[in-house]
C-alpha atoms as a PDB file:
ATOM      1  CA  UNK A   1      70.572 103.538 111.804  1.00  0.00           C
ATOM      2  CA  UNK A   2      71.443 100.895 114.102  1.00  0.00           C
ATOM      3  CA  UNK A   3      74.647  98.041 114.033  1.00  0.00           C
ATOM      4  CA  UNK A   4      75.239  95.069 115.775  1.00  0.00           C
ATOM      5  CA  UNK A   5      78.262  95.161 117.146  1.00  0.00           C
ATOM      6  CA  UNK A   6      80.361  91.512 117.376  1.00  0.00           C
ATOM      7  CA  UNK A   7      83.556  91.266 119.822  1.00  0.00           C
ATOM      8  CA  UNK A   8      85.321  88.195 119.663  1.00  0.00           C
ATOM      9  CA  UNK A   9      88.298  87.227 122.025  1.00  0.00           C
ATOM     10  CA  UNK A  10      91.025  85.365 120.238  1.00  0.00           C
ATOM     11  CA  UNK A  11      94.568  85.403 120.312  1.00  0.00           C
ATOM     12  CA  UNK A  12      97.518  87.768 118.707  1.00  0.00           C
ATOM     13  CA  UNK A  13      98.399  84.816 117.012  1.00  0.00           C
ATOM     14  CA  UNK A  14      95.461  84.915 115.094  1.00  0.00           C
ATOM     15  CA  UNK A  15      94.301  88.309 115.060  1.00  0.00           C
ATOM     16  CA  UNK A  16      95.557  88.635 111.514  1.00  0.00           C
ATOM     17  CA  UNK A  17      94.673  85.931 109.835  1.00  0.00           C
ATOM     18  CA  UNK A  18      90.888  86.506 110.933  1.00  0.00           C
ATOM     19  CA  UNK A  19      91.262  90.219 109.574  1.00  0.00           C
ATOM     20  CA  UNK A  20      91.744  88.213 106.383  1.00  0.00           C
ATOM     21  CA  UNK A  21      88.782  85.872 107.028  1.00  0.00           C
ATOM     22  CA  UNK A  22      86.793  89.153 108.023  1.00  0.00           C
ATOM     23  CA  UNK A  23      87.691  90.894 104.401  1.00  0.00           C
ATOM     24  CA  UNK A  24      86.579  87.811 102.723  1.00  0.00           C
ATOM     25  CA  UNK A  25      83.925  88.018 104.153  1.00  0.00           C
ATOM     26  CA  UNK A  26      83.101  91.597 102.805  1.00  0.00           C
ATOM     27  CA  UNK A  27      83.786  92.962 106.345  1.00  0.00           C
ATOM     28  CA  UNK A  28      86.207  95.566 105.570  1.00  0.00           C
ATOM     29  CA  UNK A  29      86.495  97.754 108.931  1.00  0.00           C
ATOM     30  CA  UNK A  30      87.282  96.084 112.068  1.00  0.00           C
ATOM     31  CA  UNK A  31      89.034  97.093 115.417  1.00  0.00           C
ATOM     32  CA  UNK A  32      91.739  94.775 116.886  1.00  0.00           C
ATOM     33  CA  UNK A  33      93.257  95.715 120.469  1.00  0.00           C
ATOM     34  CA  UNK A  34      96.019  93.724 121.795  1.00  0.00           C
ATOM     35  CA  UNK A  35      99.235  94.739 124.332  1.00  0.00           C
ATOM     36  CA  UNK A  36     101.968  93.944 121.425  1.00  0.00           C
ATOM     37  CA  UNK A  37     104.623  96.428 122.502  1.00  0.00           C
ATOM     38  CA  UNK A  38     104.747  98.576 119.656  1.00  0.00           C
ATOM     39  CA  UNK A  39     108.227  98.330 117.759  1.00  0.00           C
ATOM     40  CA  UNK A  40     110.946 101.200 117.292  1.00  0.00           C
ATOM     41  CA  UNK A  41     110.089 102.445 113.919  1.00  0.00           C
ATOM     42  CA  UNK A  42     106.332 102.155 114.869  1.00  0.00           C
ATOM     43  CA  UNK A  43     107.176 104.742 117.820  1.00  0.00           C
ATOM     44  CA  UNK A  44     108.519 106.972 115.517  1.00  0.00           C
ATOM     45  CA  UNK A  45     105.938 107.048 112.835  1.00  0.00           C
ATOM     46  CA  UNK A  46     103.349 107.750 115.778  1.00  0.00           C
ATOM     47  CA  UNK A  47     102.694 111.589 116.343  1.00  0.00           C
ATOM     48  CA  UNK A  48     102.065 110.958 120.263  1.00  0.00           C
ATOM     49  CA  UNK A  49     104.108 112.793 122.836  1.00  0.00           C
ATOM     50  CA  UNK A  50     103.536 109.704 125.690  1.00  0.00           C
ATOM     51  CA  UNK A  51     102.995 106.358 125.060  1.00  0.00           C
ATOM     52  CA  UNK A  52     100.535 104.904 128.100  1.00  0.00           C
ATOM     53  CA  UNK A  53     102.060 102.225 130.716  1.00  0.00           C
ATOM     54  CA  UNK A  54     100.143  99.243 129.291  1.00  0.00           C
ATOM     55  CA  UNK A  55      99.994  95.600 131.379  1.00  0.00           C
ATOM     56  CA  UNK A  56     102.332  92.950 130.219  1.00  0.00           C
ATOM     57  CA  UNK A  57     101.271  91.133 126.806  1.00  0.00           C
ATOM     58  CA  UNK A  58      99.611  87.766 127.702  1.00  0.00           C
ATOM     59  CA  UNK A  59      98.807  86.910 124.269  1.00  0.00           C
ATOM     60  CA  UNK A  60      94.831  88.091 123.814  1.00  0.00           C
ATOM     61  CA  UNK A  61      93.669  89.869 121.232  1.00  0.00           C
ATOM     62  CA  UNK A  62      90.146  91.377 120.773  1.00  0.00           C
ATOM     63  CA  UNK A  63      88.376  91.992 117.380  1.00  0.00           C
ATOM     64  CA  UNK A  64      85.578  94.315 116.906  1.00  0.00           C
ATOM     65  CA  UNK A  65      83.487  94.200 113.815  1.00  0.00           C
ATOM     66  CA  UNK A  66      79.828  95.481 112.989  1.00  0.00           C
ATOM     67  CA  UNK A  67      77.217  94.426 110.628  1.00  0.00           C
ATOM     68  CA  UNK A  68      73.804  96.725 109.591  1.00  0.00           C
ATOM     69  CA  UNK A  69      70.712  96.049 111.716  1.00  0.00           C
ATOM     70  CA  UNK A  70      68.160  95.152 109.087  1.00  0.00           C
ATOM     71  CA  UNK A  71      64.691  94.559 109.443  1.00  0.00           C
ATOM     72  CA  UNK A  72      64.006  92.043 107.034  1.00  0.00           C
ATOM     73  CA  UNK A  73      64.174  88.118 107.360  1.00  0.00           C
ATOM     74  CA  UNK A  74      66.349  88.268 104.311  1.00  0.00           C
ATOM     75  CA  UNK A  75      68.730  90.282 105.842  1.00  0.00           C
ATOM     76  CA  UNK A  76      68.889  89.018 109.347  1.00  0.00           C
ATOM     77  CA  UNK A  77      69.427  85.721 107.634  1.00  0.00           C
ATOM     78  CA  UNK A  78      72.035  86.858 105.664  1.00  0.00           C
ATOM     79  CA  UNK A  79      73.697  88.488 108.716  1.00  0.00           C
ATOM     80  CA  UNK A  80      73.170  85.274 110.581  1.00  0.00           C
ATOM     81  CA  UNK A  81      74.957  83.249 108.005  1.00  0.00           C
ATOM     82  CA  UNK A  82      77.833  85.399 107.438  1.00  0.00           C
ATOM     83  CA  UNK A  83      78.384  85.291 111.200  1.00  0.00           C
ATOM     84  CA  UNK A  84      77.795  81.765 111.089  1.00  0.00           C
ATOM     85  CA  UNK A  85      80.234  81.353 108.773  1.00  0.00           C
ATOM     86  CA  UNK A  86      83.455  83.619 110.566  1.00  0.00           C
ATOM     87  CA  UNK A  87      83.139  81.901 113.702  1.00  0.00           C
ATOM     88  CA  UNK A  88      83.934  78.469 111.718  1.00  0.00           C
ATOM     89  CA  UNK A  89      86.565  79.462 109.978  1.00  0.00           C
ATOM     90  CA  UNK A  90      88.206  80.800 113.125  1.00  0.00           C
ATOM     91  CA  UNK A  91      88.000  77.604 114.829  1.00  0.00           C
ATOM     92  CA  UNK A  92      89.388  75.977 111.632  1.00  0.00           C
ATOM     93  CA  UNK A  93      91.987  78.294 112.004  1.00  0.00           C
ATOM     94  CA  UNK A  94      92.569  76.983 115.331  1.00  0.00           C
ATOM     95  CA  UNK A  95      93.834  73.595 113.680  1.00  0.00           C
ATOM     96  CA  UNK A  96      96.826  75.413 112.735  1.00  0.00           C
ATOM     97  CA  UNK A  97      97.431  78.064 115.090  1.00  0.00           C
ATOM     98  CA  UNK A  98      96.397  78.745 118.377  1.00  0.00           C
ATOM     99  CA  UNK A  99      93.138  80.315 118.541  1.00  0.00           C
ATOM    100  CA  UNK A 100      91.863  81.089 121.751  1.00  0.00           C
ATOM    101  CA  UNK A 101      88.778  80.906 123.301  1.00  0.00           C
ATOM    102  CA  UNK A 102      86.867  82.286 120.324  1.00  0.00           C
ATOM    103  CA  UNK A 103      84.256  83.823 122.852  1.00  0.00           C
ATOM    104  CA  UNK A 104      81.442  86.171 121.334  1.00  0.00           C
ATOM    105  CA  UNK A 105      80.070  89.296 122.741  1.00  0.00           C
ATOM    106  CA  UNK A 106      76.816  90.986 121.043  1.00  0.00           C
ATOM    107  CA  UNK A 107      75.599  94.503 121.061  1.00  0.00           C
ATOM    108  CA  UNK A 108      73.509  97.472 119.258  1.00  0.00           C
ATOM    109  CA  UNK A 109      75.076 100.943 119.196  1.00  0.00           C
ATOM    110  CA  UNK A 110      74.232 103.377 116.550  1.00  0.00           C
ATOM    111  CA  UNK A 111      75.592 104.478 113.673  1.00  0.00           C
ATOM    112  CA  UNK A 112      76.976 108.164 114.859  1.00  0.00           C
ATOM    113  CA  UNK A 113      78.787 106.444 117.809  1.00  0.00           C
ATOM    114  CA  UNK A 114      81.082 103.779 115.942  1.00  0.00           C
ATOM    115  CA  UNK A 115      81.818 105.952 113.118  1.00  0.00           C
ATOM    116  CA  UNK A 116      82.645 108.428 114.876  1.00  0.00           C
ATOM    117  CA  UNK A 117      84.432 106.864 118.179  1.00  0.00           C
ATOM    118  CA  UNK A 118      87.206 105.372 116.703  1.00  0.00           C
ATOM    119  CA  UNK A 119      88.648 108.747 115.768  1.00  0.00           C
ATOM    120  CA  UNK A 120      90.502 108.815 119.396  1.00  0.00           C
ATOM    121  CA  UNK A 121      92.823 106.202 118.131  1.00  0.00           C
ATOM    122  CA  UNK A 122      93.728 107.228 114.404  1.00  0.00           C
ATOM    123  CA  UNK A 123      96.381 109.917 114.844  1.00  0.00           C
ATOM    124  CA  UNK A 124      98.780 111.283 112.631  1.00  0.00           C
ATOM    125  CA  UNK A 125     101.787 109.047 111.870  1.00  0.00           C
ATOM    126  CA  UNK A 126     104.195 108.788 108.962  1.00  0.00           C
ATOM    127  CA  UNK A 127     104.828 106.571 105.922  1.00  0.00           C
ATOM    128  CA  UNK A 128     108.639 107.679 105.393  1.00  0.00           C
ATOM    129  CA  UNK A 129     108.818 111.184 104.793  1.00  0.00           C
ATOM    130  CA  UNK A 130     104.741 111.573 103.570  1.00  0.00           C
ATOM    131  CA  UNK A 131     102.051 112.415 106.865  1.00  0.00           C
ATOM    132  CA  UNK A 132      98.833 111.374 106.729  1.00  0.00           C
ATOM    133  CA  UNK A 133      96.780 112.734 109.314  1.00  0.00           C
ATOM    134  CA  UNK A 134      93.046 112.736 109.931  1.00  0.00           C
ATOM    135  CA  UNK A 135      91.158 115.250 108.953  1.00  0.00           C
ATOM    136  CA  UNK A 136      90.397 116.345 111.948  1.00  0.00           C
ATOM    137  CA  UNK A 137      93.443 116.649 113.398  1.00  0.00           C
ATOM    138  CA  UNK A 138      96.063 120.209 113.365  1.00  0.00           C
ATOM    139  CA  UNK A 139     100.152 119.967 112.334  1.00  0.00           C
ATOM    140  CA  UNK A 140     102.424 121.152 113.830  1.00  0.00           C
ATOM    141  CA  UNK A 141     104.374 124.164 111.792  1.00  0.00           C
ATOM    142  CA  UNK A 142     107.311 122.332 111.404  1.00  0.00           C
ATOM    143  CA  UNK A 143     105.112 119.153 109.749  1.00  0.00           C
ATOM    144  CA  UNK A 144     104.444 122.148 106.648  1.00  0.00           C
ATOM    145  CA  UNK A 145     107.298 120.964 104.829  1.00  0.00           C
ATOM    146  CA  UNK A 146     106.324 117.563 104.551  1.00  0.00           C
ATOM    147  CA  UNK A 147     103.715 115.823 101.667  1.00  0.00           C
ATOM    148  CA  UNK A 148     100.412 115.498 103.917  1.00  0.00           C
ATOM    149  CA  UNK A 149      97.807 113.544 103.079  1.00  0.00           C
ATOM    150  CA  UNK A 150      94.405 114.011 104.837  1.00  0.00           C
ATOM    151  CA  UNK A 151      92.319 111.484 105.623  1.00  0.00           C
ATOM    152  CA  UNK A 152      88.801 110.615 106.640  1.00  0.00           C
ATOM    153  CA  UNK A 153      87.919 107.232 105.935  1.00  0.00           C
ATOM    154  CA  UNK A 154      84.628 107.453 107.199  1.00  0.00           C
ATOM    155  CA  UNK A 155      83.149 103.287 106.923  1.00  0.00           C
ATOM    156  CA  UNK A 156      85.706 102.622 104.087  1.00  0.00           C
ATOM    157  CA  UNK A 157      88.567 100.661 104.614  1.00  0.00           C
ATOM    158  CA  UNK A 158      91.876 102.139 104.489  1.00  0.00           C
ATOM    159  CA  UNK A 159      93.719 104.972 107.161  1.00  0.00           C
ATOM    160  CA  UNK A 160      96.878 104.195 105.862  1.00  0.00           C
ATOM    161  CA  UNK A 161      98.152 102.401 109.167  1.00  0.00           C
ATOM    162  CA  UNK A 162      98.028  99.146 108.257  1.00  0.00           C
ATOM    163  CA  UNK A 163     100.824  97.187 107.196  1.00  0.00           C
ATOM    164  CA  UNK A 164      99.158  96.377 103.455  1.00  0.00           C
ATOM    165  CA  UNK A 165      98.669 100.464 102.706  1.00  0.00           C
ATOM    166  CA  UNK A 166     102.075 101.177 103.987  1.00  0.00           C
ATOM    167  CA  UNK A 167     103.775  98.562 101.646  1.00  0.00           C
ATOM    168  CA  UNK A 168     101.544  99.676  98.738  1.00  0.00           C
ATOM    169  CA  UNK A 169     102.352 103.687  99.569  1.00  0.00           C
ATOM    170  CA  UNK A 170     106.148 102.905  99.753  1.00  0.00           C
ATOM    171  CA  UNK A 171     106.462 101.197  96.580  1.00  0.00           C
ATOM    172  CA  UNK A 172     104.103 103.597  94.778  1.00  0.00           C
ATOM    173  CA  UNK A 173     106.770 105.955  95.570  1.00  0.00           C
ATOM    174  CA  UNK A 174     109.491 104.019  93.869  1.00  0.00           C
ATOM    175  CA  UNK A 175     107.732 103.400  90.831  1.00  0.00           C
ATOM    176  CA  UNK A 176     106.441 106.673  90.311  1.00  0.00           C
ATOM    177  CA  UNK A 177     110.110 107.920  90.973  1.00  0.00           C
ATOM    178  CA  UNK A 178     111.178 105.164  88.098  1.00  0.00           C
ATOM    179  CA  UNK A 179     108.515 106.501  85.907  1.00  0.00           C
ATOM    180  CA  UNK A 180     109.305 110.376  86.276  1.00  0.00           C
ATOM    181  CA  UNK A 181     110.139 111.024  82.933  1.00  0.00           C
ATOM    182  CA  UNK A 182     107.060 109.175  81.743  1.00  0.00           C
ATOM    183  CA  UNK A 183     104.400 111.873  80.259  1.00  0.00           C
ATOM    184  CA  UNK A 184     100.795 111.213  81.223  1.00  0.00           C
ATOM    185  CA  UNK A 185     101.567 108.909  83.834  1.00  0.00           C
ATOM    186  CA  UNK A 186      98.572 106.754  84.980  1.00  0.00           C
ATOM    187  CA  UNK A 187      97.367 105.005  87.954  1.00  0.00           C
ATOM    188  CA  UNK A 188      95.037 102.461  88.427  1.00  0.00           C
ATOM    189  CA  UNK A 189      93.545 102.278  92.272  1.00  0.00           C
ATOM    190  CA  UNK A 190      91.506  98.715  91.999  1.00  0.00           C
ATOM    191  CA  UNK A 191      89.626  98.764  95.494  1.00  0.00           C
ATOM    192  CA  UNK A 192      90.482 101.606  96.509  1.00  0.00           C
ATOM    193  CA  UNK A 193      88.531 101.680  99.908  1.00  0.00           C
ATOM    194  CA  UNK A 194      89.005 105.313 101.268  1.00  0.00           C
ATOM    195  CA  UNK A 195      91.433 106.524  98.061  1.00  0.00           C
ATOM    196  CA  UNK A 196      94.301 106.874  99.820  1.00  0.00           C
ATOM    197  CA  UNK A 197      96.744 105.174  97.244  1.00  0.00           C
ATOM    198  CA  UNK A 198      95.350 107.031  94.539  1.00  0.00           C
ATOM    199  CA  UNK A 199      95.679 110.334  96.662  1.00  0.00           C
ATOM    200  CA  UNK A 200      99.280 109.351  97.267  1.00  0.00           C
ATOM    201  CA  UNK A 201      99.450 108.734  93.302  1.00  0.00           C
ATOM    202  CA  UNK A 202      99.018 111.995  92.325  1.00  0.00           C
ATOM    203  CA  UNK A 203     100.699 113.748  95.259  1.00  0.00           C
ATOM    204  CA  UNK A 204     103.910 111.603  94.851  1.00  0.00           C
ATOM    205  CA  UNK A 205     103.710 112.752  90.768  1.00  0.00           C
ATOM    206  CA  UNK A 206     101.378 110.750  88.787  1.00  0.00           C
ATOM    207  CA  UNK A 207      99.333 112.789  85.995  1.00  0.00           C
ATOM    208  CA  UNK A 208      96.021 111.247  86.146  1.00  0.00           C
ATOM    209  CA  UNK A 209      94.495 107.663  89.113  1.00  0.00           C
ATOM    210  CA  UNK A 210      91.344 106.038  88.164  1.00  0.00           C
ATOM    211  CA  UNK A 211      90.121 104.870  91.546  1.00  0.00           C
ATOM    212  CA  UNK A 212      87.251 101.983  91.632  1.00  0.00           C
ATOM    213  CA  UNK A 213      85.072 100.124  94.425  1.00  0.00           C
ATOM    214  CA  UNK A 214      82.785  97.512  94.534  1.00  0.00           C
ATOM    215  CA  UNK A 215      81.766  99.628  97.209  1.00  0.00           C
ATOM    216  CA  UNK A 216      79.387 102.532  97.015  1.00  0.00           C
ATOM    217  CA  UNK A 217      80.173 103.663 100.405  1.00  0.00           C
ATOM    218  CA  UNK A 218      84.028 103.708  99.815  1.00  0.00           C
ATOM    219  CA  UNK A 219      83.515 105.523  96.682  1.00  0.00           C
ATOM    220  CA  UNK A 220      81.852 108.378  98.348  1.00  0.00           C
ATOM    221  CA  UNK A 221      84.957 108.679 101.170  1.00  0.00           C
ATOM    222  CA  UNK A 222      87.616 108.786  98.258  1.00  0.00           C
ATOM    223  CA  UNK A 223      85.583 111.376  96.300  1.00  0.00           C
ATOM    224  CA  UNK A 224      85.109 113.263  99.970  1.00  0.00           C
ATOM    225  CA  UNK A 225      89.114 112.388 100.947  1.00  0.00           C
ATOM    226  CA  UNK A 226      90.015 113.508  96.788  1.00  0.00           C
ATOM    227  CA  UNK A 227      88.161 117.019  97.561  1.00  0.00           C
ATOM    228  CA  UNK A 228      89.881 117.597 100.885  1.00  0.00           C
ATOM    229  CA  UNK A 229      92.959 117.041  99.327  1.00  0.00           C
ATOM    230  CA  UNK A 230      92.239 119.614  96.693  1.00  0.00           C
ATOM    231  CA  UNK A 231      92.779 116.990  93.618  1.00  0.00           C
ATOM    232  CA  UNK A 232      90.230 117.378  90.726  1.00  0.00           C
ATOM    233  CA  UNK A 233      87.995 114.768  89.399  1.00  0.00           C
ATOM    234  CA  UNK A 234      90.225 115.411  86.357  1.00  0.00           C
ATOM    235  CA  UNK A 235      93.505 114.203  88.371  1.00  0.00           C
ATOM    236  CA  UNK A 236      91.695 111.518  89.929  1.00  0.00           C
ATOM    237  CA  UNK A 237      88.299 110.137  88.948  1.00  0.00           C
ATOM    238  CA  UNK A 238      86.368 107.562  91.197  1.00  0.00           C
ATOM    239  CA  UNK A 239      83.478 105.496  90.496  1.00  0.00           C
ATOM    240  CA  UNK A 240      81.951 102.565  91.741  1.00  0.00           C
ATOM    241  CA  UNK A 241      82.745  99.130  89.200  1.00  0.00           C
ATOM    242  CA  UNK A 242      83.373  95.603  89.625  1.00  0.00           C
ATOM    243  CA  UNK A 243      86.566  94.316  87.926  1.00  0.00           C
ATOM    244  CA  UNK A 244      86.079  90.848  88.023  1.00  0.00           C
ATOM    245  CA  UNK A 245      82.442  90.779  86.519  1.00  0.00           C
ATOM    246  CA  UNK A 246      81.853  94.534  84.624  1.00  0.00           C
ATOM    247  CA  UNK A 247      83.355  93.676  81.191  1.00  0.00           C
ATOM    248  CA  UNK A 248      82.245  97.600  79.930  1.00  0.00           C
ATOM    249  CA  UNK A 249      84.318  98.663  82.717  1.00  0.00           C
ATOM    250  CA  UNK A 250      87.449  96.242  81.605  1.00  0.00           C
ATOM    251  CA  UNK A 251      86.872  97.641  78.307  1.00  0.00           C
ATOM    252  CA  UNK A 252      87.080 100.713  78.678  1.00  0.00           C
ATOM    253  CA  UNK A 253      89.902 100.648  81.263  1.00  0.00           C
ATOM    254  CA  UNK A 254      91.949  98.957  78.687  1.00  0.00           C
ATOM    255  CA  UNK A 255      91.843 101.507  76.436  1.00  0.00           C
ATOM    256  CA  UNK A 256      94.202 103.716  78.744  1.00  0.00           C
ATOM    257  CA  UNK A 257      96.776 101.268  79.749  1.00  0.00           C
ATOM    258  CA  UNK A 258      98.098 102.316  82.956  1.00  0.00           C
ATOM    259  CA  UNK A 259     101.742 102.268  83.725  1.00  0.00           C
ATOM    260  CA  UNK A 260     100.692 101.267  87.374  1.00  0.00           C
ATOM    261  CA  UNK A 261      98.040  98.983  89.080  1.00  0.00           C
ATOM    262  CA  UNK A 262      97.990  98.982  93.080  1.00  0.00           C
ATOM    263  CA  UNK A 263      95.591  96.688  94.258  1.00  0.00           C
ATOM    264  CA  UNK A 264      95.082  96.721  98.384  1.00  0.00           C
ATOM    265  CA  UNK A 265      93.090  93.768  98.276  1.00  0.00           C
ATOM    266  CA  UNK A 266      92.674  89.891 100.080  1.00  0.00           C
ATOM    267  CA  UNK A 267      93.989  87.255  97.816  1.00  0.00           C
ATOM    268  CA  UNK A 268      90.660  85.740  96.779  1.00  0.00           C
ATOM    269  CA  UNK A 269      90.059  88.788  94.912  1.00  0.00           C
ATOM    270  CA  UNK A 270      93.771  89.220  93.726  1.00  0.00           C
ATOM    271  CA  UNK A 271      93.795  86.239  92.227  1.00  0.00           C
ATOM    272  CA  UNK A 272      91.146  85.941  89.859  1.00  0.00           C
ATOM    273  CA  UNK A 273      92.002  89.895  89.063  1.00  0.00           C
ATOM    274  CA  UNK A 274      95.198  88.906  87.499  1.00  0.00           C
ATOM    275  CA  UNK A 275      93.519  87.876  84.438  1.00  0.00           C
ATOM    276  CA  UNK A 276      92.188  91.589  83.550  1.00  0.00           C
ATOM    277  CA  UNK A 277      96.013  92.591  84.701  1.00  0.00           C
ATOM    278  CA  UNK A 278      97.585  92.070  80.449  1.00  0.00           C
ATOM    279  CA  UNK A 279      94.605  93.931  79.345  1.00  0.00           C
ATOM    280  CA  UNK A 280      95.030  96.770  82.065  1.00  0.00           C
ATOM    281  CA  UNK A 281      98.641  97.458  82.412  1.00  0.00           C
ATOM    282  CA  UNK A 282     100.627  99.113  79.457  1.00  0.00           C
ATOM    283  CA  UNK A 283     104.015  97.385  78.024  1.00  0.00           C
ATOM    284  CA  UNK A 284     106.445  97.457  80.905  1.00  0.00           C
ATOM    285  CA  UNK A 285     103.692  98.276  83.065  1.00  0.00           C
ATOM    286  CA  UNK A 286     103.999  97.033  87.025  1.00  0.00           C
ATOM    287  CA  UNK A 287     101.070  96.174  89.217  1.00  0.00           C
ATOM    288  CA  UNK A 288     101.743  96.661  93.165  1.00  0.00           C
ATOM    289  CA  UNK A 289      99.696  94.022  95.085  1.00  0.00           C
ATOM    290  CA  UNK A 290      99.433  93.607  99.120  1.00  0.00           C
ATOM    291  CA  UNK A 291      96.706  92.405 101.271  1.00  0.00           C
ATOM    292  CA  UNK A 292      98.118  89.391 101.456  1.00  0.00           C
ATOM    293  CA  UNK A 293      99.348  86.829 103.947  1.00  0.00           C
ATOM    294  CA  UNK A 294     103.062  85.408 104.010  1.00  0.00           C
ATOM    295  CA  UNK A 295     102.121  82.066 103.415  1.00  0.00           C
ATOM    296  CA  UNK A 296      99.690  83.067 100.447  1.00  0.00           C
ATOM    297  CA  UNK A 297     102.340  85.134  98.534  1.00  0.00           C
ATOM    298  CA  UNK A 298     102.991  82.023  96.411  1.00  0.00           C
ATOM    299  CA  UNK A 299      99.257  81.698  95.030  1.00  0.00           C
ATOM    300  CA  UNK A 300      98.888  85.378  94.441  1.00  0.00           C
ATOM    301  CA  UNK A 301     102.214  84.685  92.268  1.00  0.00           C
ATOM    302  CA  UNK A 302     101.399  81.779  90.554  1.00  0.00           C
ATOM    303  CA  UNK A 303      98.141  83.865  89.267  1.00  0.00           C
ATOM    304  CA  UNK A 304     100.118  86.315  88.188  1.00  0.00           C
ATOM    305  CA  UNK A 305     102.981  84.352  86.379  1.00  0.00           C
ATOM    306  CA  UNK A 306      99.725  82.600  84.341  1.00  0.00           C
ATOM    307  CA  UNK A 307      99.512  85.495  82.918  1.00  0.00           C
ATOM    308  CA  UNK A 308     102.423  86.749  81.603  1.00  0.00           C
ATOM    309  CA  UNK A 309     103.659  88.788  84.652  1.00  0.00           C
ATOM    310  CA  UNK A 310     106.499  88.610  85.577  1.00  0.00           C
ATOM    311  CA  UNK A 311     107.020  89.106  89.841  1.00  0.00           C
ATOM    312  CA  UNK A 312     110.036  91.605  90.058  1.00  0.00           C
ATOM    313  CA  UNK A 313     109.895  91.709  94.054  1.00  0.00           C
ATOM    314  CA  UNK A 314     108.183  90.719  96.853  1.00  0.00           C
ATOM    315  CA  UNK A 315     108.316  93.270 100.064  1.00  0.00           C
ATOM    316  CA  UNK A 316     107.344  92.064 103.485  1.00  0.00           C
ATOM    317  CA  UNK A 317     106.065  94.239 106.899  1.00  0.00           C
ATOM    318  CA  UNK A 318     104.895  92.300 109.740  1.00  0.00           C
ATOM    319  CA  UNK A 319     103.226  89.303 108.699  1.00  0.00           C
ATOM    320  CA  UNK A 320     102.111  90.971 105.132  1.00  0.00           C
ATOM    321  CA  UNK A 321     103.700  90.608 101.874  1.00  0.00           C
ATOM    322  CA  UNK A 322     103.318  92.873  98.873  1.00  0.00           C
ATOM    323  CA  UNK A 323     104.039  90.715  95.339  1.00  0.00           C
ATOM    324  CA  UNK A 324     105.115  93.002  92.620  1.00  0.00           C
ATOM    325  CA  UNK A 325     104.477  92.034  88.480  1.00  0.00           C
ATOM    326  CA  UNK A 326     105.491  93.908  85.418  1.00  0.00           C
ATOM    327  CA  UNK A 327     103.970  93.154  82.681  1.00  0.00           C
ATOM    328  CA  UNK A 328     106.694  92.259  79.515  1.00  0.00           C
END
């Protein structure tokens, strides 16, 4: 199978607010190089011995995104629109921010050679004391001690590296700590992109993660990233459902009441998910939200507060936020 492959030059200004427009967009793995000096604590969560001399920063930023090469008129439409509509909402952007020069660069390459490329550049790095590691890569002995969680994320999204997955991971880990005593402890993954959250769910204690994508393609990585990880379907069951629209699936998710909800996912979706949230969550229950934006934390909280739940926290990392709810 064939991709088109779209490289845009922009600025690091930018570069993560048009990973936002790109989710929205239902483009959910992208590449972004820039020469950002990597902080302290990102040095130490990176399993590399030497870090490359890299030229000064100037400020550019390069985003690399693919869509299927289809050969219907339907489709290339579709494709054409889509692009269409990225490129003007990045120079929209640019009435706020500074932009760059927003230039385009087109190309085919084939499936086997960006899924499998990228792999150079996802390395094993930590999230506090848990590893995650590609599949494909060896520990060291003296790594055995720690939690590990493996990883192939194949075209999902999710490696763990981002800022959203790391503020979701960490304060999975507190609230499964809070919860300890709690028999039958259960996890909700809502777009759960390669599974990684629910993986860390059960790992970090939780009895039982119900892990959903709109995605068919995601679903397939978690189950694959579930296996590798030696979880059972019975800890951790995976299917493909829509939230917002599938009112069996609401239903029947409603039934078990889940003491936790994370929910990795752009604000557009977040937002009108926080109606099914009363339904979902049991009494006390807290939902862990990221994939959002500083400056959109309010809206995601508003929709939350509508609903009865009540924000207990927000974390930041970088420019991301993670809004935290419990339900009364």
């Amino acid at each position: 199978m064939e991709w088109k492959k779209y490289r845009i030059k922009t600025t690091t200004q930018a570069e993560d607010y048009i990973g936002e427009i790109l989710m929205e967009e239902g483009i959910y793995g992208f590449e972004v190089e820039d020469l950002v000096p990597l902080t302290q604590q990102e040095k130490e969560e990176m399993f590399i011995d030497l870090l490359p001399e890299l030229p000064k920063d100037q400020g550019e930023a390069y985003i690399t995104f693919y869509m299927e090469t289809e050969k219907t008129r339907e489709s290339i439409d579709q494709n054409e629109e889509t692009l269409k509509r990225i490129i003007e909402r990045i120079h929209q952007l640019g009435e706020s921010i500074p932009v760059g020069a927003v230039s385009l660069e087109v190309s085919v390459t084939k499936e086997e050679d960006w899924v499998n490329n990228w792999k150079q550049y996802f390395k094993p790095f930590l999230v506090d004391d848990i590893l995650i590691k590609p599949t494909w890569e060896n520990i060291e002995p003296s790594d055995s001690i720690r939690m590990i969680i493996e990883i192939d994320p194949g075209t999902a999204f999710g490696t763990g590296r981002h800022e959203t997955t790391r503020l979701c991971i960490r304060q999975l880990k507190k609230w499964i700590q809070e919860y300890a005593k709690e028999k039958g402890l259960r996890v909700l993954d809502a777009g759960c992109g390669s599974g990684i959250l629910g993986i860390a769910s059960i790992k970090l204690g939780a009895d039982f993660v119900y892990a959903v994508d709109i995605d068919p393609r995601a679903v397939e990585a978690a189950k694959e990233n579930r296996d590798g990880n030696h979880l059972s379907p019975e800890q951790m069951e995976v299917s493909v459902g829509n939230l917002l629209e599938d009112t069996a699936l609401i239903e029947q998710l409603s039934q078990k009441k889940f003491h936790l909800i994370a929910a990795n996912i752009f604000p557009e979706i977040l937002i009108p998910l926080s109606r099914q949230l009363p339904s979902l969550l049991a009494a006390g229950g807290v939902v862990i939200t990221s994939g959002i934006l500083k400056e959109r934390a309010r809206e995601v909280s508003t929709a939350m507060e509508e609903q009865g739940i009540k924000i207990i926290g927000i974390e930041e990392d970088g420019d991301w936020v993670s809004v935290i709810g419990q339900k009364a």
